[in-house]
N, C-alpha and C. Protein backbone atom coordinates (compact mmCIF):
# COMPACT_ATOMS: atom_id res chain seq x y z
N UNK A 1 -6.55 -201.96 -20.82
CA UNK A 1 -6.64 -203.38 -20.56
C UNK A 1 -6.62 -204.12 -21.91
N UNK A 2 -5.80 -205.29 -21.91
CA UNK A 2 -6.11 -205.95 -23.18
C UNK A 2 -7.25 -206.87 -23.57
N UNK A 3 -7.34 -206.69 -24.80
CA UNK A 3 -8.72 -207.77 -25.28
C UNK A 3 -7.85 -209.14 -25.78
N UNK A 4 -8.62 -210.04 -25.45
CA UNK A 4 -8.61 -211.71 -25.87
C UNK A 4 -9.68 -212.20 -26.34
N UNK A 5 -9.24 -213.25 -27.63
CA UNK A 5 -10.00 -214.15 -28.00
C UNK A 5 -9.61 -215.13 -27.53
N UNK A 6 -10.63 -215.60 -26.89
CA UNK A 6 -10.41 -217.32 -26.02
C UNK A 6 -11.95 -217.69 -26.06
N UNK A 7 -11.61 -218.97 -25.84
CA UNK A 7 -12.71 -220.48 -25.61
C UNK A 7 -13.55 -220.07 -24.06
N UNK A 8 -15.17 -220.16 -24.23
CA UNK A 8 -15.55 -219.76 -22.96
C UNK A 8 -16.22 -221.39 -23.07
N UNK A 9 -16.21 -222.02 -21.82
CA UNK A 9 -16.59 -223.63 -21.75
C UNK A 9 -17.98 -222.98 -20.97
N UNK A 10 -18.84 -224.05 -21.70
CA UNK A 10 -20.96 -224.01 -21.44
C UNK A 10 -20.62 -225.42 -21.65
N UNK A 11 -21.79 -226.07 -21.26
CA UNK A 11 -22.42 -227.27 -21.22
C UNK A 11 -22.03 -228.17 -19.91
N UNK A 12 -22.09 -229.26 -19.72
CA UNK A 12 -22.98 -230.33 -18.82
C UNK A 12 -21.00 -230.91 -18.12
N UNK A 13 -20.90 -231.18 -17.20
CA UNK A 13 -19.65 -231.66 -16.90
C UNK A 13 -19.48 -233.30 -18.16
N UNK A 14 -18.48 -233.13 -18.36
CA UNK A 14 -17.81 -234.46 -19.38
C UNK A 14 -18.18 -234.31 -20.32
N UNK A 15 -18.85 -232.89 -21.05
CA UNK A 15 -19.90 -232.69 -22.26
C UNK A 15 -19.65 -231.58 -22.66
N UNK A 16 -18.26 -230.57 -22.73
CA UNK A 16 -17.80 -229.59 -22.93
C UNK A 16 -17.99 -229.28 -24.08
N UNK A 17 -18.36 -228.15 -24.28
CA UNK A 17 -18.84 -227.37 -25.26
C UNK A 17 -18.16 -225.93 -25.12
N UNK A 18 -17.83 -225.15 -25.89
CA UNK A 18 -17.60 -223.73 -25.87
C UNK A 18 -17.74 -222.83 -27.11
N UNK A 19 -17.87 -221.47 -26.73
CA UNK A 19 -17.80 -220.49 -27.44
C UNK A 19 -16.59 -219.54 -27.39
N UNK A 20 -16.59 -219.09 -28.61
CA UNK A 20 -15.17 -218.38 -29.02
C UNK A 20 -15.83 -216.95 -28.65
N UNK A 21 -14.99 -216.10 -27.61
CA UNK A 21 -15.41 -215.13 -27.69
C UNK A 21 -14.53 -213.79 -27.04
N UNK A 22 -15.04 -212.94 -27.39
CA UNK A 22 -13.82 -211.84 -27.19
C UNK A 22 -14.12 -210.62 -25.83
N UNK A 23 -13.24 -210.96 -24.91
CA UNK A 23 -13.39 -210.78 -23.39
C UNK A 23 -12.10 -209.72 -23.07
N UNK A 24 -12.09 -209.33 -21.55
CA UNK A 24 -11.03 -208.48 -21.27
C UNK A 24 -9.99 -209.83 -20.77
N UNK A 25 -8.70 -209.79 -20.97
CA UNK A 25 -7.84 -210.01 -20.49
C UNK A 25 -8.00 -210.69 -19.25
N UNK A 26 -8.11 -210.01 -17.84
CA UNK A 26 -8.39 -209.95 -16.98
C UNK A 26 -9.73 -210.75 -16.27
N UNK A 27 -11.06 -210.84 -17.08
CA UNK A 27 -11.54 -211.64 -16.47
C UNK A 27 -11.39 -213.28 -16.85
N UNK A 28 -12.54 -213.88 -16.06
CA UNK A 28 -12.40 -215.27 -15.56
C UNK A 28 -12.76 -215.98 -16.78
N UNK A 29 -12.46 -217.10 -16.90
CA UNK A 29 -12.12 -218.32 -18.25
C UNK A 29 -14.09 -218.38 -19.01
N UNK A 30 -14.65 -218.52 -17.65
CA UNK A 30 -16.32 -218.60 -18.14
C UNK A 30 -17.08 -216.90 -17.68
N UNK A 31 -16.45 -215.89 -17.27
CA UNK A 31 -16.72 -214.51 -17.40
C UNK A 31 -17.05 -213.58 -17.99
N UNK A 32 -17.84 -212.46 -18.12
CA UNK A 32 -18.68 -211.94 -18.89
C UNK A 32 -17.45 -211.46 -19.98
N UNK A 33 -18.59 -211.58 -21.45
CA UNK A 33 -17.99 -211.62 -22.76
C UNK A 33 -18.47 -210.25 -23.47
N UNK A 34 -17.18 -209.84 -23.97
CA UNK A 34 -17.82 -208.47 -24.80
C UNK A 34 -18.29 -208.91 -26.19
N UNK A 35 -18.18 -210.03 -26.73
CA UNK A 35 -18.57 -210.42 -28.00
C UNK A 35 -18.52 -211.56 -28.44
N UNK A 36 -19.92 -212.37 -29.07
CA UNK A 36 -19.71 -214.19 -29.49
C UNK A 36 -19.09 -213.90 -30.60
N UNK A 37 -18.55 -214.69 -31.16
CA UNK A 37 -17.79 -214.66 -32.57
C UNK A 37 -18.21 -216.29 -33.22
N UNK A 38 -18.38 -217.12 -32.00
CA UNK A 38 -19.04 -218.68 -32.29
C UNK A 38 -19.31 -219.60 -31.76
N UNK A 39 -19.01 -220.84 -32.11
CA UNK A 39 -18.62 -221.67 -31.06
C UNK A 39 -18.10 -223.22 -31.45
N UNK A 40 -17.56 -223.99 -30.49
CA UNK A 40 -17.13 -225.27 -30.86
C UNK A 40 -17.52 -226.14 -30.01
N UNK A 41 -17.87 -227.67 -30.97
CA UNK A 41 -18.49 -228.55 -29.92
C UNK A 41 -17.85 -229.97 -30.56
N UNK A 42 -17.06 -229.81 -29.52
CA UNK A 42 -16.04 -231.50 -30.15
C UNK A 42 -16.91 -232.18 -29.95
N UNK A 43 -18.27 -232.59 -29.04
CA UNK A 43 -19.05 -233.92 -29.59
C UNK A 43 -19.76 -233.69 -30.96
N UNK A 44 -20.02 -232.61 -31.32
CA UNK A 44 -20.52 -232.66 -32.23
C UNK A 44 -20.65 -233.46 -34.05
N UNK A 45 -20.92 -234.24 -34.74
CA UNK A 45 -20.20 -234.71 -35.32
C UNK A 45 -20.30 -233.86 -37.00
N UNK A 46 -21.67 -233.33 -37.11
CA UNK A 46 -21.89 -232.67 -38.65
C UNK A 46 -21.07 -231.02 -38.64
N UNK A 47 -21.18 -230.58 -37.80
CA UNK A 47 -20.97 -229.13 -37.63
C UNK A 47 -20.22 -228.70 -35.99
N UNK A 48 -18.68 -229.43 -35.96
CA UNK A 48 -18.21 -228.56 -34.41
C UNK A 48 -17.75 -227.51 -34.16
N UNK A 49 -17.81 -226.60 -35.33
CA UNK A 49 -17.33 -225.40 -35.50
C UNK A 49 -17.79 -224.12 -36.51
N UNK A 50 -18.61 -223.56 -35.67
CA UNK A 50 -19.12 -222.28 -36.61
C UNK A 50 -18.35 -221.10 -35.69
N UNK A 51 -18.00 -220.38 -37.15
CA UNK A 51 -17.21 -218.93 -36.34
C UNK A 51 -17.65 -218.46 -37.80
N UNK A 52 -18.02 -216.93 -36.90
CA UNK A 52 -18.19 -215.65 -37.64
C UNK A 52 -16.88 -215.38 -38.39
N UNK A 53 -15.99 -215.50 -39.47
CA UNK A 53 -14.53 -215.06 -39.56
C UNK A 53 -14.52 -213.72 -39.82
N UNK A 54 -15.46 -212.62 -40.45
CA UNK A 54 -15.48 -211.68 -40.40
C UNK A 54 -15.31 -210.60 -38.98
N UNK A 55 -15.69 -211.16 -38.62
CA UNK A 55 -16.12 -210.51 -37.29
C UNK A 55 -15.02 -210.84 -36.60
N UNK A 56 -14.21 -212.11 -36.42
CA UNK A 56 -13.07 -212.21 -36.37
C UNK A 56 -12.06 -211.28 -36.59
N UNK A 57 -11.65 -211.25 -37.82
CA UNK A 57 -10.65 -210.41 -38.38
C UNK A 57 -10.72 -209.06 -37.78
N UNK A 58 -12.41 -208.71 -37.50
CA UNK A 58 -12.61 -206.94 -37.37
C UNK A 58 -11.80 -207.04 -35.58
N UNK A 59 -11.55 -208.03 -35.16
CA UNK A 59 -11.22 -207.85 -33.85
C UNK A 59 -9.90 -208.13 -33.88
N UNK A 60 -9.22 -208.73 -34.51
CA UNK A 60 -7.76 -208.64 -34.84
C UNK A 60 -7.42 -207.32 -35.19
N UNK A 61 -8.13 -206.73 -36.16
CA UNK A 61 -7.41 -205.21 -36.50
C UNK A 61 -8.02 -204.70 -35.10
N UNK A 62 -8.49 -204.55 -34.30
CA UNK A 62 -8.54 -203.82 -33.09
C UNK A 62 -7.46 -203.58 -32.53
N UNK A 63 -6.99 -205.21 -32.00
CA UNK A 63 -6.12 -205.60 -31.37
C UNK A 63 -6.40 -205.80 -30.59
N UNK A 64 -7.39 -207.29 -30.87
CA UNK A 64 -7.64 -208.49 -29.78
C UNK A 64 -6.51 -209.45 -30.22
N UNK A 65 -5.98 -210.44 -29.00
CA UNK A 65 -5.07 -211.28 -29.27
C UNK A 65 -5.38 -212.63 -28.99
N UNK A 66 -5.82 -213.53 -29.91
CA UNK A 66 -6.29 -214.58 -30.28
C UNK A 66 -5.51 -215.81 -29.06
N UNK A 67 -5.72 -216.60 -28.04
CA UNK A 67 -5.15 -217.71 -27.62
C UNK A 67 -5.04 -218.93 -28.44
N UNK A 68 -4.06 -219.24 -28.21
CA UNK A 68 -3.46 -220.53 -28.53
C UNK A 68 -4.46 -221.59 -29.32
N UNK A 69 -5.23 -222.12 -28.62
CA UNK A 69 -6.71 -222.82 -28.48
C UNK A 69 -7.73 -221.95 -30.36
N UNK A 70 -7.60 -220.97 -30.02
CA UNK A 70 -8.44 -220.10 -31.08
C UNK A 70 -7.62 -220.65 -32.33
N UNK A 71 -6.38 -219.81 -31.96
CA UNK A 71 -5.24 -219.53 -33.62
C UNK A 71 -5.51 -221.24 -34.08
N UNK A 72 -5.59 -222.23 -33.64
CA UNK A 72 -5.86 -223.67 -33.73
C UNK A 72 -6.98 -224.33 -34.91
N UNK A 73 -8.01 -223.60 -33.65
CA UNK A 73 -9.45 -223.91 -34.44
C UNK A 73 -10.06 -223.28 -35.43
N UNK A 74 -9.42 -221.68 -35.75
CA UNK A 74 -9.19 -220.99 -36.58
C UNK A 74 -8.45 -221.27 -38.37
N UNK A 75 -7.17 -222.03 -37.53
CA UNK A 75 -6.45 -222.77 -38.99
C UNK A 75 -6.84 -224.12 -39.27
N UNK A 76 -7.94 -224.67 -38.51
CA UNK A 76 -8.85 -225.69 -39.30
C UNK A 76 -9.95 -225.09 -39.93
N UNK A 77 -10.59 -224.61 -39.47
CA UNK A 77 -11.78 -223.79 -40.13
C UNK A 77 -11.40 -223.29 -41.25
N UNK A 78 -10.22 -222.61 -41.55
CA UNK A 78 -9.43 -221.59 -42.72
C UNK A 78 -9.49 -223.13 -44.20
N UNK A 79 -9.00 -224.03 -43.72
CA UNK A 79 -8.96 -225.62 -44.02
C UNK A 79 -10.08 -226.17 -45.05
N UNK A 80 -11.43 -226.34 -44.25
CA UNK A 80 -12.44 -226.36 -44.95
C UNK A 80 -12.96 -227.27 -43.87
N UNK A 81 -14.15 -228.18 -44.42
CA UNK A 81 -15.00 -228.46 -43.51
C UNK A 81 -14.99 -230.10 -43.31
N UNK A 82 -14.55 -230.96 -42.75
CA UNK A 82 -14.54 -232.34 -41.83
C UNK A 82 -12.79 -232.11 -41.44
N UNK A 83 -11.71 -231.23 -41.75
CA UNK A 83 -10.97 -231.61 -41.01
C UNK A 83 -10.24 -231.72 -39.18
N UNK A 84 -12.02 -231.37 -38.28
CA UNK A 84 -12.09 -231.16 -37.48
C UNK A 84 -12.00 -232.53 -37.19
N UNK A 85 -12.80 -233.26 -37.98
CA UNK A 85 -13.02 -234.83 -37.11
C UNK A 85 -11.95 -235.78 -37.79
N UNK A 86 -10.35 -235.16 -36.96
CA UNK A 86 -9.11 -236.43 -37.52
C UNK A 86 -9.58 -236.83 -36.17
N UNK A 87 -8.95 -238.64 -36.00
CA UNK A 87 -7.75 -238.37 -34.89
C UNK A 87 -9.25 -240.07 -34.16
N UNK A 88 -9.52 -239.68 -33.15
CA UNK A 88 -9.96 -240.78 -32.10
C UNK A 88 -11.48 -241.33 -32.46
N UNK A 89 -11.84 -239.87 -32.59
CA UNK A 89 -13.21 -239.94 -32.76
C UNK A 89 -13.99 -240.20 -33.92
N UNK A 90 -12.83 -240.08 -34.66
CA UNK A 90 -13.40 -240.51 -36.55
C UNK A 90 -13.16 -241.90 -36.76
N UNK A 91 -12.40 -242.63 -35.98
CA UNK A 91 -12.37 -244.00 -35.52
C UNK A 91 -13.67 -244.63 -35.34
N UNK A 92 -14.09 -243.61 -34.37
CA UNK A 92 -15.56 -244.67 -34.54
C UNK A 92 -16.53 -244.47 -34.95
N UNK A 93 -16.63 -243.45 -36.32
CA UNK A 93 -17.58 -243.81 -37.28
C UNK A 93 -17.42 -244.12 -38.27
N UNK A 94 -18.53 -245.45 -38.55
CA UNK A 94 -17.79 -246.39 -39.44
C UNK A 94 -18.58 -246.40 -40.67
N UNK A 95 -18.38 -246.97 -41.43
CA UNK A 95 -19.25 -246.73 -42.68
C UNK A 95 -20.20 -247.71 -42.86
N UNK A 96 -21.15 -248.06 -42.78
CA UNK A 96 -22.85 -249.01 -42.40
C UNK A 96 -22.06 -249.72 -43.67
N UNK A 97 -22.22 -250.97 -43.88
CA UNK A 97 -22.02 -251.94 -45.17
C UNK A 97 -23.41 -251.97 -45.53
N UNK A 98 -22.96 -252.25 -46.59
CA UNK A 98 -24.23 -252.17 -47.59
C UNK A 98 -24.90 -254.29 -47.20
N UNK A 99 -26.48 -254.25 -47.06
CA UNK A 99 -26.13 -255.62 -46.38
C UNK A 99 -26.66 -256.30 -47.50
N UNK A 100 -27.09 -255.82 -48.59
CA UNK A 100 -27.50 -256.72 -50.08
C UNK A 100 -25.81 -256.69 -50.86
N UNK A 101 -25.70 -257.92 -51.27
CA UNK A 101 -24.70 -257.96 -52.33
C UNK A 101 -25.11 -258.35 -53.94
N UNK A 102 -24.57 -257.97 -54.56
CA UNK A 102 -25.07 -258.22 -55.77
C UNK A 102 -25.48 -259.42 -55.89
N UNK A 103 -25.15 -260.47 -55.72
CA UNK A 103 -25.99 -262.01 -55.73
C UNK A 103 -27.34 -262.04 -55.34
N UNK A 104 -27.39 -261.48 -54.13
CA UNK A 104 -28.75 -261.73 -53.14
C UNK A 104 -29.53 -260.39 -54.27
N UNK A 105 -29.10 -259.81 -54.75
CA UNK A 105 -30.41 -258.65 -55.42
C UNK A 105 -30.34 -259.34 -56.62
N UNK A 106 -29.86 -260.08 -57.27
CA UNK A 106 -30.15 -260.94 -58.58
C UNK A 106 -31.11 -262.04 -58.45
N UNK A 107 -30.99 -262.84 -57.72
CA UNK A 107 -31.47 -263.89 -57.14
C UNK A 107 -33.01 -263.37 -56.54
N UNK A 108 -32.79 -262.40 -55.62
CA UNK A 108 -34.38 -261.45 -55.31
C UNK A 108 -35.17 -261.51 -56.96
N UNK A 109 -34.66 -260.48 -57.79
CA UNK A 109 -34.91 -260.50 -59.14
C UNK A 109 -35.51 -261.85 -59.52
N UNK A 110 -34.67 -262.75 -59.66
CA UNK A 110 -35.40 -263.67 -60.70
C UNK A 110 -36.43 -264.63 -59.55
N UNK A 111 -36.43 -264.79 -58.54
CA UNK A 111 -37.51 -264.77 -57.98
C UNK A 111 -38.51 -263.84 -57.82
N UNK A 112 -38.35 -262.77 -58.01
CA UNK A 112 -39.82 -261.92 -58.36
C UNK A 112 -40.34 -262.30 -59.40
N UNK A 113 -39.65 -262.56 -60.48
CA UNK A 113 -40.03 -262.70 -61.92
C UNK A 113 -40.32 -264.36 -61.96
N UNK A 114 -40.21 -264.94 -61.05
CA UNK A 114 -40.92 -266.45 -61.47
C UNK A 114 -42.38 -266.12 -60.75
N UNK A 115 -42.55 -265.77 -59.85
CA UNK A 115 -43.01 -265.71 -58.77
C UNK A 115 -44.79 -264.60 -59.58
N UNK A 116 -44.05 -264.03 -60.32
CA UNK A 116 -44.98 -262.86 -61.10
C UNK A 116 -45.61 -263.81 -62.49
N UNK A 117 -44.43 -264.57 -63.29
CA UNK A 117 -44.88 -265.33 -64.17
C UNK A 117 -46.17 -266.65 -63.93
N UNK A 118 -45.67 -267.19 -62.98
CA UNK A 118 -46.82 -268.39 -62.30
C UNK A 118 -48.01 -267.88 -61.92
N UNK A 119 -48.19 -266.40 -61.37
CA UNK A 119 -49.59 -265.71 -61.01
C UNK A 119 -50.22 -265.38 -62.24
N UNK A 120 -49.82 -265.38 -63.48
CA UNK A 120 -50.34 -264.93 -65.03
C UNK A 120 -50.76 -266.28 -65.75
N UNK A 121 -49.66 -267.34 -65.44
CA UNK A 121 -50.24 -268.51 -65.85
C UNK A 121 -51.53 -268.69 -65.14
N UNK A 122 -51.55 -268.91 -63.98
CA UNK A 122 -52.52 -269.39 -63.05
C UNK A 122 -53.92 -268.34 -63.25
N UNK A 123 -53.71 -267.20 -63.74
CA UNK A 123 -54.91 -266.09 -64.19
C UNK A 123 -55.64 -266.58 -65.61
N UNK A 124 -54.65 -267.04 -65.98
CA UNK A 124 -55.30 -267.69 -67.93
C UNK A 124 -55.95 -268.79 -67.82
């Protein structure tokens, strides 16, 4: 029988989550797994992809045959780490503006410093 690496889907309906893992051929998409290798979580935003790659590879020289979906998330991972979040969802995180501008923190400034000077007069 052949071995596959494929996506096994866990989590909540509309909240898909999965693990990469290495199964017979033959069974079912969420069906018992001969081995985790990781997992991926497109909501996720710091970390949607941890995979073992070692452990990987040792199942390639077996001759497990990686799906479509894997060889994918595999050559982002190979990549390095945020190029998971292109595309819709990096759209909407935005970068917080900074809400002091240099005027308003100068101006803070020399009102502290009047504000500090008049309490020293007023002490003498």
């Amino acid at each position: 029988m052949a071995v596959k690496i494929r996506l096994k889907r866990t989590g909540m309906p509309n909240q898909a989550n999965y693990r990469i893992v290495v199964c017979e051929s033959m069974n079912q998409r969420d069906g018992s797994a001969i081995a985790n290798l990781g997992y991926y979580s497109p909501y996720k935003t710091d970390k949607p992809l941890h995979l073992d790659i070692n452990l990987y590879n040792e199942w390639l020289a077996k001759g497990a045959k990686p799906s479509e979906a894997v060889k994918k998330l595999v050559r982002q991972f190979e990549k390095g780490p945020g190029v998971l979040r292109s595309g819709a969802r990096a759209a909407k995180v935005k970068a917080v503006p900074d809400v002091h501008t240099a005027a308003e923190v100068t101006a803070g400034d020399e009102q502290a410093g009047q504000t500090s000077s008049a309490t020293s007069e007023n002490d003498l």
